[in-house]
PDB file of N, CA and C in Angstrom:
ATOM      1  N   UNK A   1     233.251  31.187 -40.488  1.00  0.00           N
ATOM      2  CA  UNK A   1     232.089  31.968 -40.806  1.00  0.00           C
ATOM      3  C   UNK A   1     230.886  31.362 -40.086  1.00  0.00           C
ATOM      4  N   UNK A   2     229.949  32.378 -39.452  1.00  0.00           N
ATOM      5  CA  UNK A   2     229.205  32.206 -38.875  1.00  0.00           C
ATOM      6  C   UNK A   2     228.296  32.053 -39.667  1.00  0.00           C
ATOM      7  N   UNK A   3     227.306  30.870 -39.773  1.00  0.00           N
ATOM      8  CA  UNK A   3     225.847  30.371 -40.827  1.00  0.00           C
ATOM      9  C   UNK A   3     224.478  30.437 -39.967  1.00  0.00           C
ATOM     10  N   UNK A   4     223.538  31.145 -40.318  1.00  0.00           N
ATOM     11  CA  UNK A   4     222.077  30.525 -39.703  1.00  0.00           C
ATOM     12  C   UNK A   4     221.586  30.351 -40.714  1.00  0.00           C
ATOM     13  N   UNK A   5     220.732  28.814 -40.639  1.00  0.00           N
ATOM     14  CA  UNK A   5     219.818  28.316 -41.324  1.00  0.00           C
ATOM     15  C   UNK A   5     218.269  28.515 -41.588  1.00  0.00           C
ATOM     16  N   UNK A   6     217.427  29.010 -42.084  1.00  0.00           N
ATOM     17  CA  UNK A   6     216.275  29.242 -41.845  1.00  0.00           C
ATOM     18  C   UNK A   6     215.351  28.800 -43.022  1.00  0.00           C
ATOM     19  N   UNK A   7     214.659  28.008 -42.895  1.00  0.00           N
ATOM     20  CA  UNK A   7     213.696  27.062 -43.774  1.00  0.00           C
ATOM     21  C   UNK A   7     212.627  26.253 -42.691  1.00  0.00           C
ATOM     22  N   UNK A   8     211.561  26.383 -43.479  1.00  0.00           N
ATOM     23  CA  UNK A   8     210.370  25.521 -42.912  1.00  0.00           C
ATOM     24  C   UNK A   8     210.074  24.128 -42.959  1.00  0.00           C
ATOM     25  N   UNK A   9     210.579  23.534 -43.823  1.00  0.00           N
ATOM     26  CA  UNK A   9     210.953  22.605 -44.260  1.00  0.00           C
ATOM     27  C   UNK A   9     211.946  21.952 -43.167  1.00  0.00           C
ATOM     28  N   UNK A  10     211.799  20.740 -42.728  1.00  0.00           N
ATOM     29  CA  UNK A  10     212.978  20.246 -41.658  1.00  0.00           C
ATOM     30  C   UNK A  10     213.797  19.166 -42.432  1.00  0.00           C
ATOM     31  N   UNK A  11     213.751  18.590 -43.309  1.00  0.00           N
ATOM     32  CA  UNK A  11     214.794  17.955 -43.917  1.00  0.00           C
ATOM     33  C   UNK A  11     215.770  18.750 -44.789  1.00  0.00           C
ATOM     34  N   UNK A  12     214.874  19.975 -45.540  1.00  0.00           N
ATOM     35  CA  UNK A  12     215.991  20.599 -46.300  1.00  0.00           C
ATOM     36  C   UNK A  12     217.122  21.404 -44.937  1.00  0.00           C
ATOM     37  N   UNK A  13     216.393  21.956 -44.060  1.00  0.00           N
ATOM     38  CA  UNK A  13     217.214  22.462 -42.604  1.00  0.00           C
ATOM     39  C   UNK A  13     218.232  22.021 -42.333  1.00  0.00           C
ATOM     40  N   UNK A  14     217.896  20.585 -41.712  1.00  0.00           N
ATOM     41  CA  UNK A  14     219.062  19.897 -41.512  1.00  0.00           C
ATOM     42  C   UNK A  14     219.683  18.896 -42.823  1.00  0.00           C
ATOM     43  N   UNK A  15     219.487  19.000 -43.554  1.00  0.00           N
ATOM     44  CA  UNK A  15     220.500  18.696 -45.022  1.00  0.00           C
ATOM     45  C   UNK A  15     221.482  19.464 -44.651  1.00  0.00           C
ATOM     46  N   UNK A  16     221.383  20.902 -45.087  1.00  0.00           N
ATOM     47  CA  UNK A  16     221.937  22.010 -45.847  1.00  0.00           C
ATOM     48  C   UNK A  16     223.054  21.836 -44.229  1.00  0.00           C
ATOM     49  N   UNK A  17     222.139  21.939 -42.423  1.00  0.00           N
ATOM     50  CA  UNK A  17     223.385  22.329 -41.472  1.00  0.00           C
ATOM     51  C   UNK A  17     224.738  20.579 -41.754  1.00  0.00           C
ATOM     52  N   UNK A  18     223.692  19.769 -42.171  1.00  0.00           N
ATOM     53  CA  UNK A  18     224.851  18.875 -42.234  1.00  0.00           C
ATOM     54  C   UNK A  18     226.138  19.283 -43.257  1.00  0.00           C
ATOM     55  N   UNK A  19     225.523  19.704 -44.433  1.00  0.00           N
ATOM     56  CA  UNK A  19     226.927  20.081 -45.370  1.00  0.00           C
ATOM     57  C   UNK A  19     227.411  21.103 -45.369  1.00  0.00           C
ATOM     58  N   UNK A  20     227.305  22.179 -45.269  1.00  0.00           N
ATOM     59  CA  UNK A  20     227.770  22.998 -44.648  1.00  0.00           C
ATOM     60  C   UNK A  20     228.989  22.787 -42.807  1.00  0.00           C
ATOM     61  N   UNK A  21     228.031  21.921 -42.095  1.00  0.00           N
ATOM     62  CA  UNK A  21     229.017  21.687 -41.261  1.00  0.00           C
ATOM     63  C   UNK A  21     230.155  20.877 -41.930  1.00  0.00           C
ATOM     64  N   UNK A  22     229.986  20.350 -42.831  1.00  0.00           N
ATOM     65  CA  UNK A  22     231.668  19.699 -43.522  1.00  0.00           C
ATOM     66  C   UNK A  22     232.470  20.464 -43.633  1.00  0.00           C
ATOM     67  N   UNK A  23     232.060  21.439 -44.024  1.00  0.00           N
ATOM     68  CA  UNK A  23     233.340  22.765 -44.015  1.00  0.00           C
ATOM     69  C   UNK A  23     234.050  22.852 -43.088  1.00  0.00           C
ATOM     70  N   UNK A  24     235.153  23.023 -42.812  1.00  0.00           N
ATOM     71  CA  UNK A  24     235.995  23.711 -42.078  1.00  0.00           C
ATOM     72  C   UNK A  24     235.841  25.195 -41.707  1.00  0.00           C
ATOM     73  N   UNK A  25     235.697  25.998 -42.497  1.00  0.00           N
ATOM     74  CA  UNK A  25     235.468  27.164 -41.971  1.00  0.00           C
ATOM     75  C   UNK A  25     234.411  27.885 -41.983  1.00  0.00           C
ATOM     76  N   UNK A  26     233.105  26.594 -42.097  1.00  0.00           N
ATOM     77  CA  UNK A  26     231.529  27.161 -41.724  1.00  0.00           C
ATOM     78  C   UNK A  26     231.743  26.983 -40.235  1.00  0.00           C
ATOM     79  N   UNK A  27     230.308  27.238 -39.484  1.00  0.00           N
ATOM     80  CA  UNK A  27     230.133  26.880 -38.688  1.00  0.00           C
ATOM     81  C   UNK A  27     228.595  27.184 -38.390  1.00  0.00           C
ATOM     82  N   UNK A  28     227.853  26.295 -38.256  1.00  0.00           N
ATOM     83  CA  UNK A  28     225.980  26.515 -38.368  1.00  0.00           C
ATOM     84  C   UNK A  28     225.930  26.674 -36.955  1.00  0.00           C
ATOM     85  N   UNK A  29     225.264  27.950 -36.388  1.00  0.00           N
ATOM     86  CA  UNK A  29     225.411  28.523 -35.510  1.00  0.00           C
ATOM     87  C   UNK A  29     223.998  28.399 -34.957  1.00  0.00           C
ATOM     88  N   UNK A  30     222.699  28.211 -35.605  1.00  0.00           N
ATOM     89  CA  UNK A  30     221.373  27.939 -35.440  1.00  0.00           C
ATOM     90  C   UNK A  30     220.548  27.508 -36.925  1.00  0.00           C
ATOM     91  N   UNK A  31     219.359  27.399 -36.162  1.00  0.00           N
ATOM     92  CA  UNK A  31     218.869  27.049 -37.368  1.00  0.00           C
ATOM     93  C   UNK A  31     217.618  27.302 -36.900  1.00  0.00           C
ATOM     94  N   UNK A  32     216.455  27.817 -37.950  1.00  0.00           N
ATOM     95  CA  UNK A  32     215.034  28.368 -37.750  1.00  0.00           C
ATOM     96  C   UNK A  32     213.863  27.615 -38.621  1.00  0.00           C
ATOM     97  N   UNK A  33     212.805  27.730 -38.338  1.00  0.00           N
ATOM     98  CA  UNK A  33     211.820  26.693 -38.650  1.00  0.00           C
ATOM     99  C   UNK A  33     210.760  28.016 -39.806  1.00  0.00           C
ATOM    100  N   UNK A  34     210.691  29.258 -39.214  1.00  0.00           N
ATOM    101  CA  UNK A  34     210.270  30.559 -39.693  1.00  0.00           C
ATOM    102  C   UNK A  34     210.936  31.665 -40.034  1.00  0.00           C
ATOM    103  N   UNK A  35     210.863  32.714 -40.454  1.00  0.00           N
ATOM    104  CA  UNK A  35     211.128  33.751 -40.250  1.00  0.00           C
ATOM    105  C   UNK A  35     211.413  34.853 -38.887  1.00  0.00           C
ATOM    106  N   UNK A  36     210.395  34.523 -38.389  1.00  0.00           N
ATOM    107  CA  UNK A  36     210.357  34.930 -37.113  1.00  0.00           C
ATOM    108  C   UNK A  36     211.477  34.777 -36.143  1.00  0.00           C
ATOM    109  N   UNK A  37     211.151  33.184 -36.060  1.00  0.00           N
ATOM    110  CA  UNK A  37     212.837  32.749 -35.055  1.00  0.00           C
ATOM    111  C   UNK A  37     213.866  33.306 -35.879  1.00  0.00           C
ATOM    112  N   UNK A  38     214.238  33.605 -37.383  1.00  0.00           N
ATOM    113  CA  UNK A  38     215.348  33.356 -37.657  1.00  0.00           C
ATOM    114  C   UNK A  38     215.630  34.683 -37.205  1.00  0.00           C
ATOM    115  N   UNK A  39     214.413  35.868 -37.164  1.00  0.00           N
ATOM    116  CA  UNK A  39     214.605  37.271 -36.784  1.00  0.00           C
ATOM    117  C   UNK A  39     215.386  37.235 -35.814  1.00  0.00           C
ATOM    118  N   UNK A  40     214.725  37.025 -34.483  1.00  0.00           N
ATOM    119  CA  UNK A  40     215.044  36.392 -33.117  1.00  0.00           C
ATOM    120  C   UNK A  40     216.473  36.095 -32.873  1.00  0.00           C
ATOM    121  N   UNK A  41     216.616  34.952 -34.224  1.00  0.00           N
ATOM    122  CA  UNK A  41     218.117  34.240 -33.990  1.00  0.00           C
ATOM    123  C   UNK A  41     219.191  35.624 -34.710  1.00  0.00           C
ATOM    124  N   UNK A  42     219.170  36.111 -35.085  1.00  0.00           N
ATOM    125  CA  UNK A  42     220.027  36.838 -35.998  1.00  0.00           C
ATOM    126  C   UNK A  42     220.371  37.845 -34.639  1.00  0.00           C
ATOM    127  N   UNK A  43     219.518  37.816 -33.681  1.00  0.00           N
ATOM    128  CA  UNK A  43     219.748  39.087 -32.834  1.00  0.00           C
ATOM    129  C   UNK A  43     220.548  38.376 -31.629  1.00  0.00           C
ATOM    130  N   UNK A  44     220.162  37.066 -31.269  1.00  0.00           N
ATOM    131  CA  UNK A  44     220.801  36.544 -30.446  1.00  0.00           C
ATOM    132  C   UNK A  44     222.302  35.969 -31.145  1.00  0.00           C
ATOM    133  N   UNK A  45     222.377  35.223 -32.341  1.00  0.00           N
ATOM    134  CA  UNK A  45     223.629  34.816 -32.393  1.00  0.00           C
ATOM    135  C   UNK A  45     224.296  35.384 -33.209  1.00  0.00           C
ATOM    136  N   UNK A  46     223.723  36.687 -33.930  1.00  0.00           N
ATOM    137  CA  UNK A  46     224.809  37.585 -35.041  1.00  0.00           C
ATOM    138  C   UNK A  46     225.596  36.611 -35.306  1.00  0.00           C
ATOM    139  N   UNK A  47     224.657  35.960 -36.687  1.00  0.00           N
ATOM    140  CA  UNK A  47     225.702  35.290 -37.735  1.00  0.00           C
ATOM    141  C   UNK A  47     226.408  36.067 -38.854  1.00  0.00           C
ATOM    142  N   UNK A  48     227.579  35.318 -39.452  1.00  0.00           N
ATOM    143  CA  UNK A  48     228.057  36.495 -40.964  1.00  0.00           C
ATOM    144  C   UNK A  48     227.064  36.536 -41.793  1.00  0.00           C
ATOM    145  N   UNK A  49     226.233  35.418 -41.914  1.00  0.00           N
ATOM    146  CA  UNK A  49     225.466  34.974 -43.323  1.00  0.00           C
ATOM    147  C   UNK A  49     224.637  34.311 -42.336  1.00  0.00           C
ATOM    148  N   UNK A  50     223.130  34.196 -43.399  1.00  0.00           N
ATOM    149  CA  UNK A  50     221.646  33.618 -43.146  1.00  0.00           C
ATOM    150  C   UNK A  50     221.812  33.456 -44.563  1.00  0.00           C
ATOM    151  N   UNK A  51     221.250  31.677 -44.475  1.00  0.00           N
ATOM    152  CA  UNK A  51     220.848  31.166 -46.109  1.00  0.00           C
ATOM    153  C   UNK A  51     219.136  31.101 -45.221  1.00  0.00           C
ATOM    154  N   UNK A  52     218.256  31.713 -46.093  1.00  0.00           N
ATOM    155  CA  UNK A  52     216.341  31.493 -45.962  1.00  0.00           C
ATOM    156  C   UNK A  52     215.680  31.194 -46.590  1.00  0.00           C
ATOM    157  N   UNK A  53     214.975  30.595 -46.712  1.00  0.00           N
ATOM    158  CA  UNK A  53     214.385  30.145 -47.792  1.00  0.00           C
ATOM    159  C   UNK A  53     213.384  31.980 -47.968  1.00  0.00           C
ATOM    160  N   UNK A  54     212.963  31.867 -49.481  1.00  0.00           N
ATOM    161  CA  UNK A  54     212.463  32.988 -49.825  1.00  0.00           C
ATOM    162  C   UNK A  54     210.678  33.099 -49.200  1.00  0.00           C
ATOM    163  N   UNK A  55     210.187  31.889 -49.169  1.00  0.00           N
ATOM    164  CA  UNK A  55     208.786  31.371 -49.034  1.00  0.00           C
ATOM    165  C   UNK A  55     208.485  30.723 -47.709  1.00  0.00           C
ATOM    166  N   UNK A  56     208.387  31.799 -46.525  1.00  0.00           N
ATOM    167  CA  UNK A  56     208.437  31.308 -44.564  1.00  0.00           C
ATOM    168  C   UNK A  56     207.167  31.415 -44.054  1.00  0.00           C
ATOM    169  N   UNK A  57     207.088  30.630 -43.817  1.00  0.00           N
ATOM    170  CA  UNK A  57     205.427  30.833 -42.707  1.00  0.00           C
ATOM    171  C   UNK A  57     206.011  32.364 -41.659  1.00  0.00           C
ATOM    172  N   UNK A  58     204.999  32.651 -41.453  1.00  0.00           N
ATOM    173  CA  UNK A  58     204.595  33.967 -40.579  1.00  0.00           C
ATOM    174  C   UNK A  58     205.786  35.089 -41.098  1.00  0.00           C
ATOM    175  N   UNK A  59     207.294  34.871 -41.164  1.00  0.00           N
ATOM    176  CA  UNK A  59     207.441  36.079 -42.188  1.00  0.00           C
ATOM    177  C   UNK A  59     208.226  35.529 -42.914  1.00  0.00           C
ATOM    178  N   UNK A  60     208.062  35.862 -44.195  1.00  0.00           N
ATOM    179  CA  UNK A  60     209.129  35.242 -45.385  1.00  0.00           C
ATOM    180  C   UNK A  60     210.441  36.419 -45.288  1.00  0.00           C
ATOM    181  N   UNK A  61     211.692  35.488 -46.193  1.00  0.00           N
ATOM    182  CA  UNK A  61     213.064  35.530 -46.649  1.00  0.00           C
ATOM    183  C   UNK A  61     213.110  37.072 -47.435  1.00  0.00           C
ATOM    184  N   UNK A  62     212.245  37.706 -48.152  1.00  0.00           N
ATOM    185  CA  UNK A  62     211.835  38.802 -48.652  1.00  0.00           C
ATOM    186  C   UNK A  62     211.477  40.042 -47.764  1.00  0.00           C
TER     187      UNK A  62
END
């Protein structure tokens, strides 16, 4: 399964791609700092799933 990450926050970011990469059948495919990129990213790397935080600088998870 394809994962993008998207949170403003850079420790919760890369927390979440580290455990998630433990999985075997994740695979964190990007990861976004905003909303915006994660827009961006969703178009470039069509993941299965986006975990976002609900609360994004320039566009929120909502």
């Amino acid at each position: 399964m394809k994962v993008l990450v998207a949170d403003d926050d850079a420790l919760i970011r890369d927390s979440l791609k580290i455990m998630l990469n433990l999985e075997e059948d994740i695979d964190v495919v990007g990861t976004a700092q905003n909303g915006e990129e994660a827009f961006r990213l969703c178009s470039e790397l069509n993941p299965d799933v986006v975990l976002m935080d609900i609360r994004m600088p320039v566009l929120d998870g909502v």
